[in-house]
N, C-alpha and C. Protein backbone atom coordinates (compact mmCIF):
# COMPACT_ATOMS: atom_id res chain seq x y z
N UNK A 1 42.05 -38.00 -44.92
CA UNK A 1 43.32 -38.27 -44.26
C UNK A 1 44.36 -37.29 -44.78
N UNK A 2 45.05 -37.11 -43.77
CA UNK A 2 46.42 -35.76 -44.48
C UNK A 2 47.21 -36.43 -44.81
N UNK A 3 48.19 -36.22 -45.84
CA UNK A 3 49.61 -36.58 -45.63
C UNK A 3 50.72 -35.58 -45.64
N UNK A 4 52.04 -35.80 -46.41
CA UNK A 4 52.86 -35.09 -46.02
C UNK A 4 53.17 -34.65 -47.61
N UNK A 5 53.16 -33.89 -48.31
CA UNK A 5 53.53 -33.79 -49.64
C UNK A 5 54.46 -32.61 -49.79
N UNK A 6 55.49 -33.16 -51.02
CA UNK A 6 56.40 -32.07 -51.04
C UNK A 6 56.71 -31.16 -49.77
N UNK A 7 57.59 -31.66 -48.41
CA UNK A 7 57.87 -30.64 -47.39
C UNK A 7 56.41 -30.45 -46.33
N UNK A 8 55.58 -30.76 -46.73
CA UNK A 8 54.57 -29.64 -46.06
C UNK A 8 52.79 -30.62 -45.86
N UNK A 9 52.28 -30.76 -44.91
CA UNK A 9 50.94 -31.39 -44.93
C UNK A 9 50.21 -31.37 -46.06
N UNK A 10 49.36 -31.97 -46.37
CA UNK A 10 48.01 -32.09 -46.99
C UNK A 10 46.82 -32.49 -47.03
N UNK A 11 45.69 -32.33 -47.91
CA UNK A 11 45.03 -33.33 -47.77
C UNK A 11 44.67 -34.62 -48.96
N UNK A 12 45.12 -35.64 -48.60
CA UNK A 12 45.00 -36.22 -49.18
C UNK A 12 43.89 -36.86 -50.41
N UNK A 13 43.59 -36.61 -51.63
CA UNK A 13 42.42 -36.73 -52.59
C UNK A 13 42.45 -37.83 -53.10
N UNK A 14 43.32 -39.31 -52.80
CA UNK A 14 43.33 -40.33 -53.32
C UNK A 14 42.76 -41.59 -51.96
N UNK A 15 42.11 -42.15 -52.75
CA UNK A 15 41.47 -43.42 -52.06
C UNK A 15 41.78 -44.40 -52.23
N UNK A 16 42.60 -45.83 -51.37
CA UNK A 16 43.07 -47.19 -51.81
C UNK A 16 41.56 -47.64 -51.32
N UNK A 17 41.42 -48.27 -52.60
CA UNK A 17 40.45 -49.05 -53.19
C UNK A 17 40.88 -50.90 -52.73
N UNK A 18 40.04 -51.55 -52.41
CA UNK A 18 40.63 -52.77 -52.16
C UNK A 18 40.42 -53.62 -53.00
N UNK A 19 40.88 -54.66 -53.18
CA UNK A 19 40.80 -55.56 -54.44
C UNK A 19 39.41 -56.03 -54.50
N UNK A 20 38.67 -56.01 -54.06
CA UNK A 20 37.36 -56.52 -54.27
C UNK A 20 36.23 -55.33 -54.11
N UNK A 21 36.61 -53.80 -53.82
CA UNK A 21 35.97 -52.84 -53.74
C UNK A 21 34.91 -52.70 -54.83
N UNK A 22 34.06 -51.76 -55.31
CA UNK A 22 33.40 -51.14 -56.14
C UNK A 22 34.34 -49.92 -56.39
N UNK A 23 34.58 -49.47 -57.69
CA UNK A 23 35.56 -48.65 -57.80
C UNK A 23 34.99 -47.48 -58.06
N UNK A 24 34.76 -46.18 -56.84
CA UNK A 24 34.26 -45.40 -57.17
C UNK A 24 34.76 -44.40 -57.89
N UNK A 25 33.68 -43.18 -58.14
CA UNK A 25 34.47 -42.04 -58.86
C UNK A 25 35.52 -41.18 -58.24
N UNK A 26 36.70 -40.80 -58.76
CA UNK A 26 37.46 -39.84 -57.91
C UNK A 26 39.23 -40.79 -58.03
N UNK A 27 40.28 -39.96 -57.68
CA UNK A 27 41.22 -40.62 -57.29
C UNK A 27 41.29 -41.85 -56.60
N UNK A 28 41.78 -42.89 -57.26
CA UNK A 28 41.76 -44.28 -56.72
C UNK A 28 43.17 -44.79 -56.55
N UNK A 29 43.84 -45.82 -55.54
CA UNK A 29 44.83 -46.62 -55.32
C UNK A 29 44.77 -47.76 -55.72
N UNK A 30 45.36 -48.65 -56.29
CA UNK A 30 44.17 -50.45 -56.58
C UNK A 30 46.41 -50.66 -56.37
N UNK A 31 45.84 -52.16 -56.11
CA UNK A 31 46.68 -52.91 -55.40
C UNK A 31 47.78 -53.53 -57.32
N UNK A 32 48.77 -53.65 -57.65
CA UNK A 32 49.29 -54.25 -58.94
C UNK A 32 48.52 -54.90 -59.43
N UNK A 33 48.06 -56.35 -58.51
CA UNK A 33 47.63 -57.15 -58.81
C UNK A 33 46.41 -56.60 -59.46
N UNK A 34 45.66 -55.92 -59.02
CA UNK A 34 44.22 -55.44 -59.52
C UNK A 34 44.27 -54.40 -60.78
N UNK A 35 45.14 -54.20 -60.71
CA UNK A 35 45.52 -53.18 -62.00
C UNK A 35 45.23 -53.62 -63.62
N UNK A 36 45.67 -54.99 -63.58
CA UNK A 36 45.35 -55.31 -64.62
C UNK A 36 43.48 -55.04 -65.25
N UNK A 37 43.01 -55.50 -64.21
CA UNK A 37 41.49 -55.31 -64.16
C UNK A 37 40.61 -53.92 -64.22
N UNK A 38 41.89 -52.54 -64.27
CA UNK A 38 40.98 -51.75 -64.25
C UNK A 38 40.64 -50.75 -65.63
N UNK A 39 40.00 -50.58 -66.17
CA UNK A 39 39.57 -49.60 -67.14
C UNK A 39 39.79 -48.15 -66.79
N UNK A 40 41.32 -47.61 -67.20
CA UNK A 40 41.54 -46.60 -66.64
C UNK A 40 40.87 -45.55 -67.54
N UNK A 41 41.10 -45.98 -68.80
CA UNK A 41 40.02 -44.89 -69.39
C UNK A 41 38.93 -44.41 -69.60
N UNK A 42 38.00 -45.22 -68.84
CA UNK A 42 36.62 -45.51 -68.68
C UNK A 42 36.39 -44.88 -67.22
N UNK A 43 37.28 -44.95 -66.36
CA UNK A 43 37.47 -44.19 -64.84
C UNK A 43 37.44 -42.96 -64.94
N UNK A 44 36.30 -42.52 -64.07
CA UNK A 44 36.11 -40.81 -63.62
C UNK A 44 37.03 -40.48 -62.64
N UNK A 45 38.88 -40.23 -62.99
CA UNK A 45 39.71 -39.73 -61.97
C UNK A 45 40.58 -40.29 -62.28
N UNK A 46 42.23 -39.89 -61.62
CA UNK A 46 43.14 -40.47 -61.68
C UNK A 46 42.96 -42.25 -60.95
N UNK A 47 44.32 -42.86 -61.53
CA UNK A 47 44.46 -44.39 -60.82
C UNK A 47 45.83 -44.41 -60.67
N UNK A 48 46.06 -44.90 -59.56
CA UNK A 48 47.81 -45.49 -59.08
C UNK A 48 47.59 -46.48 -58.90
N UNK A 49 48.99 -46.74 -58.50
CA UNK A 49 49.27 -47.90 -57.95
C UNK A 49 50.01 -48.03 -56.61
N UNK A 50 49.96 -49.41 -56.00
CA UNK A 50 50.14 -49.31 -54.78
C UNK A 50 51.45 -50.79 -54.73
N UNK A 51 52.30 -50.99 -54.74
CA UNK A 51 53.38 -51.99 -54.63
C UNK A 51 53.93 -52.12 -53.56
N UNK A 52 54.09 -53.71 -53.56
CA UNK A 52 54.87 -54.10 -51.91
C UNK A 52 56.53 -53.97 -51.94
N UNK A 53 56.91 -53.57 -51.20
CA UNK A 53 58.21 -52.78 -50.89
C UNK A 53 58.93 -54.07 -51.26
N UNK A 54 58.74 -55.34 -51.78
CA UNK A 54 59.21 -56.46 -52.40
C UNK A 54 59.42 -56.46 -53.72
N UNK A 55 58.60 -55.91 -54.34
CA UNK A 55 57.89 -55.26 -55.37
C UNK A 55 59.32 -55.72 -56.13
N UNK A 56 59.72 -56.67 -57.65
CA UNK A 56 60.79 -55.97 -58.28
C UNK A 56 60.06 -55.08 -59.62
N UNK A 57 61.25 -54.42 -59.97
CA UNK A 57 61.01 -53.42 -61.03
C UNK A 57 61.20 -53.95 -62.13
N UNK A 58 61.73 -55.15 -62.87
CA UNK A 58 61.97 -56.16 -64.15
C UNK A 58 60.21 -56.69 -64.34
N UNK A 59 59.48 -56.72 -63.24
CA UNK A 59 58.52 -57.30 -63.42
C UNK A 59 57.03 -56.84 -63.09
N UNK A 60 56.94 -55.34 -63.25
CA UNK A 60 56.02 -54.53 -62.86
C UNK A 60 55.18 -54.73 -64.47
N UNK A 61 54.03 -54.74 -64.37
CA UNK A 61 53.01 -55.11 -65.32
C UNK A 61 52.35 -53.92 -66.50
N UNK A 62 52.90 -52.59 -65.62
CA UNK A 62 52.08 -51.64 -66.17
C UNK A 62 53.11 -50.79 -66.56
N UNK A 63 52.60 -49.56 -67.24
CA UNK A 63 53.82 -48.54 -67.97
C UNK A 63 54.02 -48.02 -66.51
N UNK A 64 55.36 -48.00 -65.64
CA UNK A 64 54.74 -47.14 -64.32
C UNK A 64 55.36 -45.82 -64.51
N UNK A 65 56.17 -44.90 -66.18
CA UNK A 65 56.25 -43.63 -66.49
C UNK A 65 55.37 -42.81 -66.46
N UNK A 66 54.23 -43.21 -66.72
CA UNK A 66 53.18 -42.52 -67.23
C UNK A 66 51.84 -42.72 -65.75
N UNK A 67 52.28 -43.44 -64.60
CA UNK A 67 51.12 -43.25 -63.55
C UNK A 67 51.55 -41.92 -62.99
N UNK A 68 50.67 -41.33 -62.12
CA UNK A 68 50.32 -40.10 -62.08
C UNK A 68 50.78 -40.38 -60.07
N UNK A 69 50.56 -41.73 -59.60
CA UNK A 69 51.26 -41.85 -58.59
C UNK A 69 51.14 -43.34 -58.14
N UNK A 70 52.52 -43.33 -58.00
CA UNK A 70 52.80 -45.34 -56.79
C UNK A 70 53.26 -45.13 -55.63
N UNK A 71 52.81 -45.86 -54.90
CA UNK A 71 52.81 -45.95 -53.45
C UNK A 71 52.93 -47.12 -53.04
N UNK A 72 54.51 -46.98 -52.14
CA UNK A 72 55.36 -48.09 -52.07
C UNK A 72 54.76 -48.44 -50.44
N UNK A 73 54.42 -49.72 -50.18
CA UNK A 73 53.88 -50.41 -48.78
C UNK A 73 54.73 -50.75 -47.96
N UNK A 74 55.22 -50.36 -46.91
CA UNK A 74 55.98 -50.63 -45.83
C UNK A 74 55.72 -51.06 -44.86
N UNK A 75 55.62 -52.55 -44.62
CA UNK A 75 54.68 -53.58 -43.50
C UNK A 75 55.78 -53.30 -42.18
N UNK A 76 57.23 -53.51 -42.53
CA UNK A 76 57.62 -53.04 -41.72
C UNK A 76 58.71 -52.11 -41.66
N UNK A 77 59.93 -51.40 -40.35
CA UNK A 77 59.84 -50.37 -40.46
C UNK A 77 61.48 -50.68 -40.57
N UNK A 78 61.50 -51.62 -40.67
CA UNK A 78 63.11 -52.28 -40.37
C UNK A 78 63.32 -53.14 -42.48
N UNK A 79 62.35 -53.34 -43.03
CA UNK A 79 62.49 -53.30 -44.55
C UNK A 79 63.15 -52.52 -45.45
N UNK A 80 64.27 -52.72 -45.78
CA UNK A 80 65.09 -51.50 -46.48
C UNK A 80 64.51 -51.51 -48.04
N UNK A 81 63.71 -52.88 -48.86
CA UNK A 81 63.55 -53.09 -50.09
C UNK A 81 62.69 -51.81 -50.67
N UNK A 82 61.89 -50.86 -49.66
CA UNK A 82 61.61 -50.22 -50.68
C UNK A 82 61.78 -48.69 -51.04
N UNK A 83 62.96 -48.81 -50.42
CA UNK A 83 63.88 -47.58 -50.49
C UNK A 83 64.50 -47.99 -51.89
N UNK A 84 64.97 -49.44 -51.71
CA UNK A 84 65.80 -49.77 -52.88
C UNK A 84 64.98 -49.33 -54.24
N UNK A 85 63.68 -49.73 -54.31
CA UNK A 85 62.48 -49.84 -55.12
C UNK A 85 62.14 -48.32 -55.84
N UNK A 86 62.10 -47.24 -54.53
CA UNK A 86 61.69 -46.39 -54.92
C UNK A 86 63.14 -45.06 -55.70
N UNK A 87 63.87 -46.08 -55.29
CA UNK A 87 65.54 -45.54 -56.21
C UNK A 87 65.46 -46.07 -57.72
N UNK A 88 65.24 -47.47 -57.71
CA UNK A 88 65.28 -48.07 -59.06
C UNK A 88 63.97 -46.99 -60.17
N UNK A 89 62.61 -47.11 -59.39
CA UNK A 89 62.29 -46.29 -60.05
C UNK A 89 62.41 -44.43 -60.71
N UNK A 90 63.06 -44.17 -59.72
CA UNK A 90 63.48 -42.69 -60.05
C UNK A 90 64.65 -42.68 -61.21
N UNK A 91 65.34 -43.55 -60.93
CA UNK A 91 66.80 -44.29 -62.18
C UNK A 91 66.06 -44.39 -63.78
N UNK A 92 64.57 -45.30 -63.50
CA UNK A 92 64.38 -45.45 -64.44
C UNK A 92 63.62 -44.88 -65.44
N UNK A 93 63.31 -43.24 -64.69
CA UNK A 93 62.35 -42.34 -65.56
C UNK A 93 61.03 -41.99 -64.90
N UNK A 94 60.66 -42.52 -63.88
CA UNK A 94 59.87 -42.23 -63.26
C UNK A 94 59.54 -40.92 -62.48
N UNK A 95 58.77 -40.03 -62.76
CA UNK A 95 58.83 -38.54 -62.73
C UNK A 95 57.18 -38.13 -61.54
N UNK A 96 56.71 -39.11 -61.28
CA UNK A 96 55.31 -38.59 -60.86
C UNK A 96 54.88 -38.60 -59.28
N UNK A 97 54.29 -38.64 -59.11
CA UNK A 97 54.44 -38.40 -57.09
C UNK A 97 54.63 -40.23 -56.51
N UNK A 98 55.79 -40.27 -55.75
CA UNK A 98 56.02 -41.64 -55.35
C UNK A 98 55.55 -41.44 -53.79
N UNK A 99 55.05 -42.59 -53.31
CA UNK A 99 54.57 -42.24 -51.78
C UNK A 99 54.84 -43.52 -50.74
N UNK A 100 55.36 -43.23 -49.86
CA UNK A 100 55.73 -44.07 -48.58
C UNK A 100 54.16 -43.95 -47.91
N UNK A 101 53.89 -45.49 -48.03
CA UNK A 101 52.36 -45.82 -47.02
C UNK A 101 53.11 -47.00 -45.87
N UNK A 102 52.19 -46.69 -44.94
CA UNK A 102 51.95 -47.90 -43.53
C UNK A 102 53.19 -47.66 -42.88
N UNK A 103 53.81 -48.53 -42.65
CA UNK A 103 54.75 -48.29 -41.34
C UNK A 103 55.51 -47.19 -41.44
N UNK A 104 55.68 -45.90 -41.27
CA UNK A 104 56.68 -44.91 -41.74
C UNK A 104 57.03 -44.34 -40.52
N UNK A 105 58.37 -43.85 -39.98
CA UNK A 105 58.73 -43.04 -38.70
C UNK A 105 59.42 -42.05 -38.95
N UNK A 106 59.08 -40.92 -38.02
CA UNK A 106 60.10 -40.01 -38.22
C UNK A 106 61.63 -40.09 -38.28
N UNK A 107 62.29 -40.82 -38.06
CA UNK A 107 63.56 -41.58 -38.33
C UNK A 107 63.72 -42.08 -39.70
N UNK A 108 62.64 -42.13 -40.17
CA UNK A 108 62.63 -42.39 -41.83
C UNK A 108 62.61 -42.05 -42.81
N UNK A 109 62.21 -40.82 -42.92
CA UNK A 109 61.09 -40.20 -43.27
C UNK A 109 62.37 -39.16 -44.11
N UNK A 110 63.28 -38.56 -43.67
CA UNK A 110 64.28 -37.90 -44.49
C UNK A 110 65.01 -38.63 -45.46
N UNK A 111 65.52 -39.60 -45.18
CA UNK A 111 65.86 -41.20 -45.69
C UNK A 111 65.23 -41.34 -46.93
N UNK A 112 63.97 -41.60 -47.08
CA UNK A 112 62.74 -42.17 -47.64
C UNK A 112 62.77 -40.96 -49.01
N UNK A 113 62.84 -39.49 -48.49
CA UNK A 113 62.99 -38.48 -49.18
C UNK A 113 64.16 -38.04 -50.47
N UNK A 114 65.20 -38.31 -49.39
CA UNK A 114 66.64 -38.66 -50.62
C UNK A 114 66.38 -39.64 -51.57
N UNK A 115 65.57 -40.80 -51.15
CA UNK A 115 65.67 -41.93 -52.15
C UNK A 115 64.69 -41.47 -53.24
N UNK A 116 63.56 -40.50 -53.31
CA UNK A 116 62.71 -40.06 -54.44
C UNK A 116 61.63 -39.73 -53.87
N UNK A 117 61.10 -40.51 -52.58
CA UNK A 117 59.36 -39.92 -51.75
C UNK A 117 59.39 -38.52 -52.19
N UNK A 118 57.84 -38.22 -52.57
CA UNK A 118 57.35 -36.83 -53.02
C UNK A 118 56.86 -36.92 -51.65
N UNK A 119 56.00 -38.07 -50.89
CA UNK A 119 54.91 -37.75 -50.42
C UNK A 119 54.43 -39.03 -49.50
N UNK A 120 54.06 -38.66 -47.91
CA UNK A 120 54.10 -39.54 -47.52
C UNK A 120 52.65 -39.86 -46.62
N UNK A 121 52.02 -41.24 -46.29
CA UNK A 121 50.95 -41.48 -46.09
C UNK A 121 51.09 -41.30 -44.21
N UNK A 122 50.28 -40.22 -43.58
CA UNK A 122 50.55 -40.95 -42.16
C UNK A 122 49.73 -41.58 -41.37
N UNK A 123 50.97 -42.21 -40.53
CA UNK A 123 50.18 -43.52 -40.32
C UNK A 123 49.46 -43.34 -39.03
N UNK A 124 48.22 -43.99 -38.37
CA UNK A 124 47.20 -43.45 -37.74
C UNK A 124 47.61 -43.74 -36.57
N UNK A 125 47.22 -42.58 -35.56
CA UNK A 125 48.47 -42.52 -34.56
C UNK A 125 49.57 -41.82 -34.09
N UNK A 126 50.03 -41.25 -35.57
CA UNK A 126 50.81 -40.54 -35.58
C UNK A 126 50.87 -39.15 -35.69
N UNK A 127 51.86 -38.02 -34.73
CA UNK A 127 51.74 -36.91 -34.61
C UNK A 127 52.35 -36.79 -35.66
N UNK A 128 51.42 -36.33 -36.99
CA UNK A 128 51.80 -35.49 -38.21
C UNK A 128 53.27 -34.18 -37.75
N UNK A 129 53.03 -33.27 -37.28
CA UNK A 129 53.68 -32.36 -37.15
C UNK A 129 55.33 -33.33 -36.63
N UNK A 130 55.13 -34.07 -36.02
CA UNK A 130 56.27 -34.86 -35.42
C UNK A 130 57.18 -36.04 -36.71
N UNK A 131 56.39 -36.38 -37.46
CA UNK A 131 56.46 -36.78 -38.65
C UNK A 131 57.20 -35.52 -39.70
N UNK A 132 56.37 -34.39 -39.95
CA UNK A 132 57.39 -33.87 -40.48
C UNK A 132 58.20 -33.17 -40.55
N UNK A 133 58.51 -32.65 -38.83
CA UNK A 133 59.64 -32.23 -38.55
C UNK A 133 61.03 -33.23 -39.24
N UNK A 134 60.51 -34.81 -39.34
CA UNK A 134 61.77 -35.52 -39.79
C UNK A 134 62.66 -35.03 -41.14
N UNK A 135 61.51 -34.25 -41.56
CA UNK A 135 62.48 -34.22 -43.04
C UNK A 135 63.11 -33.02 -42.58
N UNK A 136 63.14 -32.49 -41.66
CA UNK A 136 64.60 -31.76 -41.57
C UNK A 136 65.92 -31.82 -40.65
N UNK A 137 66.06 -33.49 -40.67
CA UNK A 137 66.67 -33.52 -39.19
C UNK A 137 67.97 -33.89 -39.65
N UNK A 138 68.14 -33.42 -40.98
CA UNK A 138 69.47 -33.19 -41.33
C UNK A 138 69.97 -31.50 -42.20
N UNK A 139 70.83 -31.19 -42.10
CA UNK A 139 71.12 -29.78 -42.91
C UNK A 139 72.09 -30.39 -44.34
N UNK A 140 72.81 -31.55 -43.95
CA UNK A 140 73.83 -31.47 -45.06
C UNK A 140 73.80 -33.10 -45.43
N UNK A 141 74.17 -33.39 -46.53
CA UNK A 141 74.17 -35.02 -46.63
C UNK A 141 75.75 -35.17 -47.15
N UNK A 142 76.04 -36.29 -47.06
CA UNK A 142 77.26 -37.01 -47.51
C UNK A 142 77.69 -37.78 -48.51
N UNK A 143 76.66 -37.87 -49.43
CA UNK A 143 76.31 -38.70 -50.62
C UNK A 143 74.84 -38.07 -51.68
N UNK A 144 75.25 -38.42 -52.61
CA UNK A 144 74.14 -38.09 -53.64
C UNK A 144 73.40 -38.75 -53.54
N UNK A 145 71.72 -38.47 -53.95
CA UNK A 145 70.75 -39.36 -53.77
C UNK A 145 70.08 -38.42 -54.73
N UNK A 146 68.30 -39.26 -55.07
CA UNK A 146 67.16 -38.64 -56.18
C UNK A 146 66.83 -37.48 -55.34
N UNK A 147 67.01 -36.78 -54.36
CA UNK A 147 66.71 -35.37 -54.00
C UNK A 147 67.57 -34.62 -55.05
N UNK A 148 68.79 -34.86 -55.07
CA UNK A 148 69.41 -33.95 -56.45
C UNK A 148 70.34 -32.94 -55.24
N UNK A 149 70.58 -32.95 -53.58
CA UNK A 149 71.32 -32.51 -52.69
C UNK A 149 72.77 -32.48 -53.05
N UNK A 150 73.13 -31.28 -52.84
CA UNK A 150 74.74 -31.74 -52.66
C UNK A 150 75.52 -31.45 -51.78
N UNK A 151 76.27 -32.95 -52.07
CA UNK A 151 76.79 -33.99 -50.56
C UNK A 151 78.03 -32.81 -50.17
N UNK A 152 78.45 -33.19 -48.79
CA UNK A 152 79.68 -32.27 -48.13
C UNK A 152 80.58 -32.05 -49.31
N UNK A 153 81.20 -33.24 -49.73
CA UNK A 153 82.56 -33.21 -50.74
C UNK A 153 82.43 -32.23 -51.68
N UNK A 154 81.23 -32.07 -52.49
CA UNK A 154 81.30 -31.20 -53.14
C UNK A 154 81.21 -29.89 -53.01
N UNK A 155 80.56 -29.19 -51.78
CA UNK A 155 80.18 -28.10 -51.07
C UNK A 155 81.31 -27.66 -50.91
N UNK A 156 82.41 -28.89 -50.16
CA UNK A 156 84.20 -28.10 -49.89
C UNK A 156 84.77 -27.84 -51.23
N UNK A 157 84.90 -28.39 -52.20
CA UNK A 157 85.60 -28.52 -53.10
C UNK A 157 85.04 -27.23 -54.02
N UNK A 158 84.01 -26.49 -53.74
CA UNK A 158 83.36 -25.40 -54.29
C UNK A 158 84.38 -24.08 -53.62
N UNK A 159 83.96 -24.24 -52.39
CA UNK A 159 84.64 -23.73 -51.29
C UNK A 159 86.29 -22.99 -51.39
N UNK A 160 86.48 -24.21 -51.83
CA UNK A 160 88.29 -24.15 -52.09
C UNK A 160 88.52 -23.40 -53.16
């Protein structure tokens, strides 16, 4: 499956594993809940995690500084929580590839980006290329966000 990483397609090398899967060798996804259960050091490959856009951050189980990638679930497309989610974690030190899975639209998708998304899952169905034309369907923003952009105000005030 491709996704969208940093700006630009890919192919995707990670596999969500389901909670009752056999956990094979290679990049794996496992659900929080299953996390506890897995022997990451005993695993041939990276492991993430996968959290519901409900998800709070006071009560996440695992170090999530040190995962290598989380991937926030978006059941639907009208859910703002895990924009909120994937802000709290960028606030809180979180440095490693964050990823928008399941419901995602090109209407979102720049959005999703300011808030910290490295990288996004697409969803089946969807014209990739149409998907990531979204992340450029703005030139200038109006506010600071975890992209690290800077907003109009400051651009004039350079200006001047």
């Amino acid at each position: 499956m491709d996704i969208i990483r940093n700006g630009a397609l890919a192919t995707d090398t990670w596999v969500l594993a389901g909670d009752e899967a056999a956990l094979e060798p290679g990049d794996i996804l496992v659900s929080a809940e299953r996390w506890a259960s897995v022997d990451v050091a005993a695993h041939r490959g990276r492991v993430g995690v996968v959290l519901c856009a409900d998800a709070l951050i006071e009560e996440v189980a695992f170090d999530y500084t040190v995962m290598p990638l989380i991937a926030i679930a978006f059941e639907d497309c009208t859910d703002g929580r895990g924009y909120s989610l994937a802000r709290l974690l960028r606030r809180a030190g979180y440095a490693g590839d964050l990823r928008a899975i399941g419901n995602v639209r090109r209407d979102q998708i720049f959005y999703l980006m300011r808030c910290g998304f490295t990288s996004f899952a697409i969803p089946p169905g969807c014209d990739d290329q149409e998907l990531l034309r979204g992340l450029g369907d703005f030139s200038l923003v109006y506010q600071t966000a975890a992209d690290g952009r800077d907003p109009i105000p400051r651009l004039r005030s350079r200006r001047a």
